[in-house]
Protein backbone atom coordinates (compact mmCIF):
# COMPACT_ATOMS: atom_id res chain seq x y z
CA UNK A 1 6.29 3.13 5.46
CA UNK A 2 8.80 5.71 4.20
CA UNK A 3 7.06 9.27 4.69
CA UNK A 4 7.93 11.61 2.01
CA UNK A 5 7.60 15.86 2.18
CA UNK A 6 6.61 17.87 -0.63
CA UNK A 7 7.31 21.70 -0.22
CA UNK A 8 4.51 23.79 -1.32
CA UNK A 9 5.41 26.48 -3.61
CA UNK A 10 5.30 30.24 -2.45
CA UNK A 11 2.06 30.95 -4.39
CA UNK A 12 -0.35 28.69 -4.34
CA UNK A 13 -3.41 30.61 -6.50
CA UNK A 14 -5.44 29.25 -9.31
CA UNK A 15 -2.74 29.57 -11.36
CA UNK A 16 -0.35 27.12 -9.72
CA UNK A 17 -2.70 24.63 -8.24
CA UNK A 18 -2.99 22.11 -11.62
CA UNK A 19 0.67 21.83 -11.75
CA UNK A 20 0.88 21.40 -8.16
CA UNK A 21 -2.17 18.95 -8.24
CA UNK A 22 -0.52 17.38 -10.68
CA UNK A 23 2.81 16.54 -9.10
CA UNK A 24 0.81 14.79 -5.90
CA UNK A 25 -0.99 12.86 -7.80
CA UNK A 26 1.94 11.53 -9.04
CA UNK A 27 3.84 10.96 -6.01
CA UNK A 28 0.81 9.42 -4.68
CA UNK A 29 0.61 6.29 -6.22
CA UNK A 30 3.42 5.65 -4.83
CA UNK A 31 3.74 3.53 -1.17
CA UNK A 32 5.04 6.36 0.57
CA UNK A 33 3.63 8.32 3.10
CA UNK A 34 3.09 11.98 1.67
CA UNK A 35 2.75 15.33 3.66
CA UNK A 36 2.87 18.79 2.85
CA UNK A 37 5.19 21.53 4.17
CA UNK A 38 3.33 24.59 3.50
CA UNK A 39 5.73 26.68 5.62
CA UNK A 40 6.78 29.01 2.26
CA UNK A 41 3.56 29.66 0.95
CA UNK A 42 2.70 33.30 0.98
CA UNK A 43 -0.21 33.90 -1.40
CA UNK A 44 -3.15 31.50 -1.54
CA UNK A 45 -6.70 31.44 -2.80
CA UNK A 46 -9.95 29.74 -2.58
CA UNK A 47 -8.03 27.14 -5.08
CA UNK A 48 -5.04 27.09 -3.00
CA UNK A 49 -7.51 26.46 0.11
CA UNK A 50 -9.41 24.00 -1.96
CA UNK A 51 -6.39 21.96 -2.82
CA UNK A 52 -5.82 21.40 0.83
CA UNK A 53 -8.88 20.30 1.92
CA UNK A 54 -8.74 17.86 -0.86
CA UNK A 55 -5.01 16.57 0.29
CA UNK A 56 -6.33 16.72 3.81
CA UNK A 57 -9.15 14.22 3.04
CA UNK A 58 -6.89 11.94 1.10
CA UNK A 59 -4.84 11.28 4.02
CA UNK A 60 -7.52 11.07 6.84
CA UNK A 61 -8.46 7.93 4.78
CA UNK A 62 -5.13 6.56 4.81
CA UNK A 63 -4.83 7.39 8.08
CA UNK A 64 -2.05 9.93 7.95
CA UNK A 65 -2.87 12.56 11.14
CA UNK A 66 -0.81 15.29 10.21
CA UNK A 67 -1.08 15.47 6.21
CA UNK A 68 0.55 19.46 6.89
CA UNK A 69 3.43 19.40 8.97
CA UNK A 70 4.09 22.95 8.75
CA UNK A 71 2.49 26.23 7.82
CA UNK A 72 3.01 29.84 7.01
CA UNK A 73 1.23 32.32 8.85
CA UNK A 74 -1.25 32.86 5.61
CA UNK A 75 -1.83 29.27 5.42
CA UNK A 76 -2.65 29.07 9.22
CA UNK A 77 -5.11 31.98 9.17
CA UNK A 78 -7.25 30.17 6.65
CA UNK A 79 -7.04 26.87 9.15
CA UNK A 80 -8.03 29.02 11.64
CA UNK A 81 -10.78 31.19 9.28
CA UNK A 82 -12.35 27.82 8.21
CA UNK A 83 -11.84 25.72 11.34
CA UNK A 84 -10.05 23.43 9.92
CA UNK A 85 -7.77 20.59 10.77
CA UNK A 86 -4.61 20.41 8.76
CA UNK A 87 -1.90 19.45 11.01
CA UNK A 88 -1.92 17.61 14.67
CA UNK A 89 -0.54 18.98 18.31
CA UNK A 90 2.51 18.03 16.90
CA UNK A 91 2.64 19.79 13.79
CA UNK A 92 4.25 23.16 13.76
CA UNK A 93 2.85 26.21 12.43
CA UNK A 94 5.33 28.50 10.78
């Protein structure tokens, strides 16, 4: 299966996250494996967070391990503030 990365924009706020939402769902009916580089975002919010979680889950049931294979420092605090589990051993954190 053909993995495919989608770069997160720099904001990712309420006001982004439909079009952003949006675009993955689109890209996700298609057969290829999908992960996120989140390495650029700078500004995110609980919708921002909530998008993730949501993208996370997605992939767990497909199986995917590391659905972010790269984060910025903002979007690695959150991980960390939530204890959550975005990216594997092998994922870098930006």
């Amino acid at each position: 299966m053909e993995e495919q990365t989608y770069m997160l924009p720099e904001e990712l706020s309420i006001y982004e996250v439909t079009d952003v939402y949006q675009e993955l769902r689109v890209l996700l009916e298609s057969e290829q494996k999908l992960v996120l580089d989140a390495s650029a975002v700078e500004e995110i919010d609980s919708a921002g967070i909530q998008l993730l979680v949501w993208f996370s889950r997605w992939a767990e049931n497909r199986g995917i391990d590391s659905p972010i294979i790269a984060m910025s420092d903002k979007v690695a605090h959150f991980q960390s503030m939530f204890s959550m589990h975005w990216t594997s051993a092998g994922g870098s954190n930006e």
